[in-house]
Protein backbone atom coordinates (compact mmCIF):
# COMPACT_ATOMS: atom_id res chain seq x y z
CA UNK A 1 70.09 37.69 47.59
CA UNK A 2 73.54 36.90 48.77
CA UNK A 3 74.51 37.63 52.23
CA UNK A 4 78.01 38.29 52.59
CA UNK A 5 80.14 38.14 56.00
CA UNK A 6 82.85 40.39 56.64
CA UNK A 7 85.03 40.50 59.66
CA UNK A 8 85.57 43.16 61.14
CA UNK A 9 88.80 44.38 63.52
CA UNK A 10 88.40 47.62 64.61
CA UNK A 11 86.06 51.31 63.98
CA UNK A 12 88.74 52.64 61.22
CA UNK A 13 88.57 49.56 59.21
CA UNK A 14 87.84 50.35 55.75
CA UNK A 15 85.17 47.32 55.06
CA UNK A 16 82.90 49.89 57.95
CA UNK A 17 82.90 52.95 54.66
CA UNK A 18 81.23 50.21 52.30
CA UNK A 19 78.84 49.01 55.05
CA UNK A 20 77.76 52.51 56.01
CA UNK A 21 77.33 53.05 52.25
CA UNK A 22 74.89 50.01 51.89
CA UNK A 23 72.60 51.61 55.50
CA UNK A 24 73.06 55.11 53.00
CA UNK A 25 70.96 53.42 50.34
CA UNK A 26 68.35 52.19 52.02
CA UNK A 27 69.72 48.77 52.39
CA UNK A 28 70.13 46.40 55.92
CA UNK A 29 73.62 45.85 57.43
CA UNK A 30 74.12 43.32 60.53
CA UNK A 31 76.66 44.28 63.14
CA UNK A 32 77.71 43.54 66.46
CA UNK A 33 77.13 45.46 69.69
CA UNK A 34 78.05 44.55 73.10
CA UNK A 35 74.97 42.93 73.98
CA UNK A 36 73.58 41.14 71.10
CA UNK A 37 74.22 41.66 66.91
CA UNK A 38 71.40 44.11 65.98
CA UNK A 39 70.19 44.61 61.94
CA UNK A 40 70.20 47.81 61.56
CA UNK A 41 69.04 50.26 58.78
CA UNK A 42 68.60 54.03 58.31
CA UNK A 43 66.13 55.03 61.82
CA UNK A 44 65.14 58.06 59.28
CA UNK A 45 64.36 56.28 56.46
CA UNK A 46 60.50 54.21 56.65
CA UNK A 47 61.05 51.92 54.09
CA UNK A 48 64.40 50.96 55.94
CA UNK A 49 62.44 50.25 58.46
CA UNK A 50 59.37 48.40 56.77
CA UNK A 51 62.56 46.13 55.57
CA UNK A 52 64.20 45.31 59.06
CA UNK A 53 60.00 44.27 59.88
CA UNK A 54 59.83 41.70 56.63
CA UNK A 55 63.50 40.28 57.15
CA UNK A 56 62.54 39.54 60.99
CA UNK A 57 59.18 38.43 60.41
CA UNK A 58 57.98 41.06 63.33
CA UNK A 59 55.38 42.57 64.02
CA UNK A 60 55.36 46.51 62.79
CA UNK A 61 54.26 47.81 66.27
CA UNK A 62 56.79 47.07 68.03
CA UNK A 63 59.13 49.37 68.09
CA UNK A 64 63.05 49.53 66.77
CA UNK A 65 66.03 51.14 68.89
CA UNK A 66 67.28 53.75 67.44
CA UNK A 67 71.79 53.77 67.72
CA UNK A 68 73.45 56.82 67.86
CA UNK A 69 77.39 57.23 68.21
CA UNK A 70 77.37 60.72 69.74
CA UNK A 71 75.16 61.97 72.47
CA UNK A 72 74.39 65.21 70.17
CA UNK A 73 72.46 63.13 68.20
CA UNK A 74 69.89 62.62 70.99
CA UNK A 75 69.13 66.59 69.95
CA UNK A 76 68.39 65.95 66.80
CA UNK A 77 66.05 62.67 67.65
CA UNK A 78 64.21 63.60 70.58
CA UNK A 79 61.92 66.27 71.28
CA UNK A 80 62.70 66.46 74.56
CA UNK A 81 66.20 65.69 76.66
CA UNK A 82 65.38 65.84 80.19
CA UNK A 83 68.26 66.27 82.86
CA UNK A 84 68.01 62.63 83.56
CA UNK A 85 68.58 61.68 80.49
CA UNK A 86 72.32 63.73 80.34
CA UNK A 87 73.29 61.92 83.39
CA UNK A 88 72.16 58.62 82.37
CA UNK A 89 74.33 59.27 78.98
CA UNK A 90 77.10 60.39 81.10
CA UNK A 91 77.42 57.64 83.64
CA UNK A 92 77.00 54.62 80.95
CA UNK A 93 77.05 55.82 77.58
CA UNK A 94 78.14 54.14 75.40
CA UNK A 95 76.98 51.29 76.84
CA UNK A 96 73.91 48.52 77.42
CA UNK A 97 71.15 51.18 78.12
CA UNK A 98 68.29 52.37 76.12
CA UNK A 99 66.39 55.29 77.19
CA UNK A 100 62.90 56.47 75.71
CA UNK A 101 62.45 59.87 75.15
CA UNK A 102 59.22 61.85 73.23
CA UNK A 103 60.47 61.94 69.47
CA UNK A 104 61.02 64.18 67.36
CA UNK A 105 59.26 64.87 64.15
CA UNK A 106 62.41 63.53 62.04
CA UNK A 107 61.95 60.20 63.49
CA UNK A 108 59.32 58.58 60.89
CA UNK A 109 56.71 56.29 63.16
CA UNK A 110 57.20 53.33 60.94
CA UNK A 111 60.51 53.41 62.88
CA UNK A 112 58.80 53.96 66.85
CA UNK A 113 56.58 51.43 65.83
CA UNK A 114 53.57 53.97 65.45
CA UNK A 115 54.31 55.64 69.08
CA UNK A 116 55.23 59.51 69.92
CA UNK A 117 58.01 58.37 71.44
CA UNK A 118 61.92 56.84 70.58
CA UNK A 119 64.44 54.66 71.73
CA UNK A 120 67.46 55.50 71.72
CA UNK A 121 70.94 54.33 72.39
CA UNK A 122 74.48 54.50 71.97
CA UNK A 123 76.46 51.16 71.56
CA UNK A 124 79.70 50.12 73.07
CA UNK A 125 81.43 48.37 70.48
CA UNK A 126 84.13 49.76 67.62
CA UNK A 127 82.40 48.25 65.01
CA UNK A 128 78.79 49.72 65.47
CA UNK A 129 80.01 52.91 66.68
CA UNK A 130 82.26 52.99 62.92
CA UNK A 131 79.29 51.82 61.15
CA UNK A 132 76.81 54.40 62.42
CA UNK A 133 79.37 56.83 61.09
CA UNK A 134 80.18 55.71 58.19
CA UNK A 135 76.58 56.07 57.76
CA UNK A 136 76.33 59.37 58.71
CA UNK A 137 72.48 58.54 59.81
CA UNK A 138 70.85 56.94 63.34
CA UNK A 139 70.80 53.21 62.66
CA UNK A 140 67.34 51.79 64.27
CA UNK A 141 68.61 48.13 64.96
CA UNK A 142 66.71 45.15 66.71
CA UNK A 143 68.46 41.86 67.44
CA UNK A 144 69.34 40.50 64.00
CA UNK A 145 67.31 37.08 64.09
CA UNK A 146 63.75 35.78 63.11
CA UNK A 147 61.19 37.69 65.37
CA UNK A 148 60.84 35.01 68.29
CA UNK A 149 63.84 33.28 68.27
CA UNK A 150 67.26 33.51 70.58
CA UNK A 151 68.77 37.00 69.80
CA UNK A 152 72.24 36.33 68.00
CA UNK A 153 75.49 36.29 69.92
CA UNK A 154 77.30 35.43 66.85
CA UNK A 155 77.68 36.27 63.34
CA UNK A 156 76.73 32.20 62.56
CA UNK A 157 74.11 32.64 64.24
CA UNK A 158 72.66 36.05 62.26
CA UNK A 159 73.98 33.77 59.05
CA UNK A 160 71.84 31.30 59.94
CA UNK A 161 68.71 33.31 60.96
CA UNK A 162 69.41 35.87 57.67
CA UNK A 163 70.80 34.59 54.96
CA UNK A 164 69.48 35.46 51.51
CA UNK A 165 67.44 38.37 53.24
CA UNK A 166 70.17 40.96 53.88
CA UNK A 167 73.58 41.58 52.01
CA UNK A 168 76.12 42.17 54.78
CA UNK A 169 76.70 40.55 58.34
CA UNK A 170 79.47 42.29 59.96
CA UNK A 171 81.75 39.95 61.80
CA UNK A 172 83.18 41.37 64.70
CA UNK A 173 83.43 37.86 67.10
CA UNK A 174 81.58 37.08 69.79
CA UNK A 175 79.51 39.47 72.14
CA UNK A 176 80.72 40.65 75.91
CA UNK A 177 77.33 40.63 77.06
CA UNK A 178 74.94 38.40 75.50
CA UNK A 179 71.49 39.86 76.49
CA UNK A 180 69.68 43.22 74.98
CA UNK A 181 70.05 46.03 77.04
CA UNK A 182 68.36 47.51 79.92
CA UNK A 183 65.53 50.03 78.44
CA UNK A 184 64.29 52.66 80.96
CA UNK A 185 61.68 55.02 80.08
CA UNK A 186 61.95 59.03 80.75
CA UNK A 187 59.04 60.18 79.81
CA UNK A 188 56.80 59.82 82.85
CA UNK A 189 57.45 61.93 86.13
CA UNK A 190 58.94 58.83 87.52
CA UNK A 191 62.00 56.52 85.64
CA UNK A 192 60.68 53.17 84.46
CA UNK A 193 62.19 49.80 83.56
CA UNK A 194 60.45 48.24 80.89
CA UNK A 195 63.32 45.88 80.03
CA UNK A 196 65.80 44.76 81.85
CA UNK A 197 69.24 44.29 81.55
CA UNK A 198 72.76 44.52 82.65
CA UNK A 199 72.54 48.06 83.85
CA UNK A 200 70.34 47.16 86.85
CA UNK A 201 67.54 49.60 88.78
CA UNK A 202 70.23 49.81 91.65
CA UNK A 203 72.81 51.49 89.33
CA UNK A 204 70.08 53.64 87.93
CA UNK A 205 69.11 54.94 90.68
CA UNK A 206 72.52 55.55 92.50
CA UNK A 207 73.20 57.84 89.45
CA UNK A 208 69.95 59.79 89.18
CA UNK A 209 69.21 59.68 93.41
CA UNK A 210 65.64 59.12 92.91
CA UNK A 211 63.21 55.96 92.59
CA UNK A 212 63.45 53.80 89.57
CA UNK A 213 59.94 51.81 88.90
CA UNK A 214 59.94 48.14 87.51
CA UNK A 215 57.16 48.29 84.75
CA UNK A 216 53.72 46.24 85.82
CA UNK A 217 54.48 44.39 82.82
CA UNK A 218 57.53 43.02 83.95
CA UNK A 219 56.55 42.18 87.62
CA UNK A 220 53.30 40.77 86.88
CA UNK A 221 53.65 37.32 86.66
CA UNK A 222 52.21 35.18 83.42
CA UNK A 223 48.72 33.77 82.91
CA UNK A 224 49.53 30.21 82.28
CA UNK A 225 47.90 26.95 82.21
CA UNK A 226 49.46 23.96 84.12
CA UNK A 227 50.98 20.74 82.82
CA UNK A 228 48.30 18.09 82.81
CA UNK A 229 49.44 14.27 84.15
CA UNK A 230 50.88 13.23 81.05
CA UNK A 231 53.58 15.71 80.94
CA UNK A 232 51.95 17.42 77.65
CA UNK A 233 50.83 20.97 77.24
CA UNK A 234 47.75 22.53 77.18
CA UNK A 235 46.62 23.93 74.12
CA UNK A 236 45.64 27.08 76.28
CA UNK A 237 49.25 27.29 76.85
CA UNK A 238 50.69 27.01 73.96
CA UNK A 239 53.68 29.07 72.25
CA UNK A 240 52.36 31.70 70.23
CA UNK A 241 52.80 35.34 69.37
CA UNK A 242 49.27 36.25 70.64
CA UNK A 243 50.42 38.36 73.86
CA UNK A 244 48.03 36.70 76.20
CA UNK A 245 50.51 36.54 78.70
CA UNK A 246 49.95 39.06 81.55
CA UNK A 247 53.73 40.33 81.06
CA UNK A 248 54.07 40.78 77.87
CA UNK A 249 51.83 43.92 76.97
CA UNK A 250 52.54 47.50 77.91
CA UNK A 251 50.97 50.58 77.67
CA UNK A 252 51.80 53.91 76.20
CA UNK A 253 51.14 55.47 79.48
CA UNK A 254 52.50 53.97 82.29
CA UNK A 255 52.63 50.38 82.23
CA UNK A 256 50.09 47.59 81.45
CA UNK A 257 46.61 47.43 82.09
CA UNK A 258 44.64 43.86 83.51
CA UNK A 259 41.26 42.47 82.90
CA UNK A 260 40.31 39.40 84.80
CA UNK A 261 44.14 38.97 85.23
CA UNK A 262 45.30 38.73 82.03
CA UNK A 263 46.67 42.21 79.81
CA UNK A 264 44.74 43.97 76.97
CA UNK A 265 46.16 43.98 73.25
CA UNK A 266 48.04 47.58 74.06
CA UNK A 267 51.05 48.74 71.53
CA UNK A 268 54.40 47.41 73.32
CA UNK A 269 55.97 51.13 74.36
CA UNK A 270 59.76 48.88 74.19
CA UNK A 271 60.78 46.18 71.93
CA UNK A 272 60.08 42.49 73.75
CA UNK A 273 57.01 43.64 75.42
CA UNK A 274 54.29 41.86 74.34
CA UNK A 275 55.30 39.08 71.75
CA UNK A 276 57.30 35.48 72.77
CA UNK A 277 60.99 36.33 72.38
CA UNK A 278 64.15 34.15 72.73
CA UNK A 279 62.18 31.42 72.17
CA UNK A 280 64.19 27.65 70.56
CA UNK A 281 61.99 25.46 68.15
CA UNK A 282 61.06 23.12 70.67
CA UNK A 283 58.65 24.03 73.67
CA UNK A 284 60.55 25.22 76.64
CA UNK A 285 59.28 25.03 80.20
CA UNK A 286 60.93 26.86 82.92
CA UNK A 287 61.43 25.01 86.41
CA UNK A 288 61.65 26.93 89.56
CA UNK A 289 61.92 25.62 92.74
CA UNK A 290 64.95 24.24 95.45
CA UNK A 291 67.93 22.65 93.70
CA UNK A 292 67.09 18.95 94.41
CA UNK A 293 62.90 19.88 93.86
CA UNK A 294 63.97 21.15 90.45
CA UNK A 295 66.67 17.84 89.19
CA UNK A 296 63.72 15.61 90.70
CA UNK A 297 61.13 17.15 88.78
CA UNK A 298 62.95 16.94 85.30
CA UNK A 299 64.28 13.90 86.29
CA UNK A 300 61.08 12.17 86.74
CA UNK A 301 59.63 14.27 83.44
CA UNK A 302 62.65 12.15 81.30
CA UNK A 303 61.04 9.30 83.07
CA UNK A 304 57.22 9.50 82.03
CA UNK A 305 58.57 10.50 78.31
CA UNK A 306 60.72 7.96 77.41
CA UNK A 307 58.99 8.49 73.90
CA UNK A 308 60.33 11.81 73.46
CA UNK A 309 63.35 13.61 72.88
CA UNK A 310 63.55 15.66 76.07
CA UNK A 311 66.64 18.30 76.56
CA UNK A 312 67.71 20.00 79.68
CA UNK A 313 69.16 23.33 80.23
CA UNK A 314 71.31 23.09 83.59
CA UNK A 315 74.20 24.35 85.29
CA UNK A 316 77.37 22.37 85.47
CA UNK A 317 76.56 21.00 88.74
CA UNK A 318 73.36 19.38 88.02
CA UNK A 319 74.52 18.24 84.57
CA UNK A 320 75.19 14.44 85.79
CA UNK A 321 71.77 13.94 86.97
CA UNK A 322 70.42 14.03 83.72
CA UNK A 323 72.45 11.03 82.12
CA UNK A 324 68.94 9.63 80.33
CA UNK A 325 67.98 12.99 78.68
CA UNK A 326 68.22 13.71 74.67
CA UNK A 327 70.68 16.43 75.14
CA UNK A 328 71.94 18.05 78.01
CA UNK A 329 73.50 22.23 77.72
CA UNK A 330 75.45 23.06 80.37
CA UNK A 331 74.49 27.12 80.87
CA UNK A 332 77.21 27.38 83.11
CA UNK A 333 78.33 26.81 87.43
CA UNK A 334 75.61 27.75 89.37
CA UNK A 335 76.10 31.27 90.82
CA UNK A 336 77.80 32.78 88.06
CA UNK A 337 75.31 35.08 86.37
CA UNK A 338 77.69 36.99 84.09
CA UNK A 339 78.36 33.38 82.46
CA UNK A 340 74.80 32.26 82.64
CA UNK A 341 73.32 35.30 81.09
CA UNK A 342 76.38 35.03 78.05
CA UNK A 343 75.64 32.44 77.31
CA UNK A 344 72.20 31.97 77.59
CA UNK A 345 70.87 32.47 73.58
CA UNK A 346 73.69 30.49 72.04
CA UNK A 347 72.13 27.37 74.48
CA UNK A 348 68.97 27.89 73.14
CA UNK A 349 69.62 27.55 69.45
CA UNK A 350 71.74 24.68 70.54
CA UNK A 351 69.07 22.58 71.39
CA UNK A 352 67.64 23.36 67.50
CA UNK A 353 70.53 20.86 66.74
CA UNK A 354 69.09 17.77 68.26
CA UNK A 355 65.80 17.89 67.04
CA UNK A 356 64.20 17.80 70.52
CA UNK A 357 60.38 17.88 71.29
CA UNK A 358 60.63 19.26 75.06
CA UNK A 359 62.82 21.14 77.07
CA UNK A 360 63.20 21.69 80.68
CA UNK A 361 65.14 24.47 82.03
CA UNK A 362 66.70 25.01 85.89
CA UNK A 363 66.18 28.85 87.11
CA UNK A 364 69.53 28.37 88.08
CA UNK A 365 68.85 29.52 91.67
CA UNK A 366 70.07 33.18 90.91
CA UNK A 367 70.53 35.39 94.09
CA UNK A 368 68.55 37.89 94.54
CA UNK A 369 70.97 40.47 95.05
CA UNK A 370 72.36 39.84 91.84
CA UNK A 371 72.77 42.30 88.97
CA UNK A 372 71.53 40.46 86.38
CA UNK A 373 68.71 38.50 88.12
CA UNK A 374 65.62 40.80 86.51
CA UNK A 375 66.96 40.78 83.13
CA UNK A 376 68.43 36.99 82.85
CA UNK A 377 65.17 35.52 84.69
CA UNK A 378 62.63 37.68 81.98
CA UNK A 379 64.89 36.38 78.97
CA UNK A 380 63.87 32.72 80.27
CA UNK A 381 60.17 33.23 80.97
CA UNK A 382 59.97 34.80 77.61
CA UNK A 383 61.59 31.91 76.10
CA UNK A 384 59.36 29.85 78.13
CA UNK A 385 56.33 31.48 76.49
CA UNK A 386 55.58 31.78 80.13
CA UNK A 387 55.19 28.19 80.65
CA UNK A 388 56.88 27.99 84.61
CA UNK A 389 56.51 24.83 87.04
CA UNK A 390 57.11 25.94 91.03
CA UNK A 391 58.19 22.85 92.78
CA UNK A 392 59.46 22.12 96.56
């Protein structure tokens, strides 16, 4: 199949009627959003959605986001519209937020991922809002990359994870954003967070004036196994899809259950639940700790590996320390979140360049206050595979 690129300049222009013809058919269409470029297909159509499954490579219980480009939609989708959900809409719609709502019977489970409930969202960007309609139908879109790797902030980088399995990438430039958006369930008596993002728990609750809950899932930190001496990883430990980390699995109820510490095999109720997301090639372990702890620590890992290619994911600050690394990405100045979190996929697949065996990353030492802690610091533990090092 040949994938062709088209850019795209604004939600009138005329290459949006074609595209929205193609998601008509049956076919896949990648576009940009604010957050991250989604691959979208008809949400009402199953075999649409069996196709978005086979060109990502993901698993089919975990559940697609449905994008809507007028809150009367949400009618038509859901079952149920709560009050909460109207004011969420109206304080940031369109926008980075994903609610969950019971769906309705239209919705075809192939499409929820097998659940009774949807996700849905409305997209702030000209060109999704003029694809969806152009469509005329809901567009059920994950990140448009191979299931596991750094979403796409760029239409290179959906070209590169996509081409030959889909026949049009939308071009519409880079993303504002650069991380998925905050998903908050409404279907439980009390609001939950199962994925965070830039609309933070703070904002939620200042519009709806009630407690917003972090899911278990999210707070619960992973079941890992530790480096040994040699600087190598378990096999225990290792990268995989499996879900044995204890924040990766959710329940349909409300959150995720534990045995013995570690989460049962439970459907993900919101996309990037349970499986290794956002992950590069190479093995990524996550470094937390003080400032000089952490540039000792991957200092003295360079060190011991002198046989491998090691990279390093830093802040500009810390960037000289690592003169005899592999390859070095700067993420951005310490501090700076907005930049961090922006740029944080594209640095992944960077390190795909260099052919690199290891990777340490900084946490950055994000405040806590900070609106995109939660969402930036679960994008890296899930790249991790939940491989973290606590030093200091």
């Amino acid at each position: 199949m040949r994938t062709e690129v088209i850019a795209i300049a604004s939600k009138d222009d005329e290459e949006l009627k074609r595209a929205g013809a193609v998601i008509r058919a049956g076919g896949l269409v990648a576009f940009p959003t604010e957050t991250v470029y989604g691959l979208g297909g008809n949400a009402l159509d199953a075999d649409a959605s069996r196709r978005i499954y086979a060109a990502k490579g993901r698993p089919s219980d975990n559940p697609l986001i449905v994008h809507i480009s007028d809150f009367s939609q949400v009618y038509m989708l859901a079952d149920e519209v709560p009050e909460t959900a109207k004011r969420l809409a109206d304080a940031f719609w369109p926008g980075p937020l994903t609610m969950i709502l019971k769906k309705a019977e239209l919705v075809p489970e192939t499409t929820t991922g097998g659940l009774s409930t949807v996700a849905l969202r409305m997209p702030n960007h000209p060109a999704a809002l003029g694809l969806i309609e152009q469509a005329g139908v809901p567009i059920a879109a994950p990140s448009a990359n191979r299931s596991g790797r750094p979403s796409p902030t760029t239409a290179a980088h959906v070209f590169e994870d996509m081409a030959g399995k889909i026949p049009m990438i939308l071009d519409g430039g880079e993303v504002e954003i650069g991380v998925e958006s905050t998903i908050v369930d409404l279907t439980g008596e009390t609001p939950m967070v199962l994925r965070p993002g830039y609309i933070s728990r703070e904002m939620l609750e200042k519009v709806l004036g009630i407690q917003v809950e972090l899911d278990p899932a999210i707070v619960v930190k992973p079941v890992t196994e530790p480096l040994t001496t040699e600087g190598t990883i378990h096999p225990e430990a290792s990268n995989d899809d499996s879900g044995s980390f204890a924040s990766n699995v959710v329940s349909e109820g409300s959150g995720s259950k534990q045995q013995n510490g570690e989460s049962t095999l439970l459907k993900p109720k919101a996309p990037g639940m349970r499986y290794r997301h956002y992950a590069p090639k190479a093995p990524m372990i996550l470094v937390k700790g003080p400032a000089q702890a952490v540039t000792a620590y991957i200092c003295k890992q360079i060190e011991d590996n002198k046989d491998k290619k090691i990279g390093v994911l830093c802040s500009a600050q810390t960037a000289p320390v690592y003169k005899d690394a592999s390859r070095v990405v700067v993420a951005g100045a310490q501090g700076d979140i907005v930049a961090l979190a922006h740029n944080l996929y594209a640095d992944l697949r960077d390190f795909d360049e260099g052919d690199i065996d290891r990777i340490y990353a900084e946490d950055f030492g994000i405040a806590e206050d900070a609106n995109l802690k939660e969402a930036l610091e679960n994008r890296m533990m899930k790249a991790a595979g939940g491989h973290i090092v606590t030093v200091g």
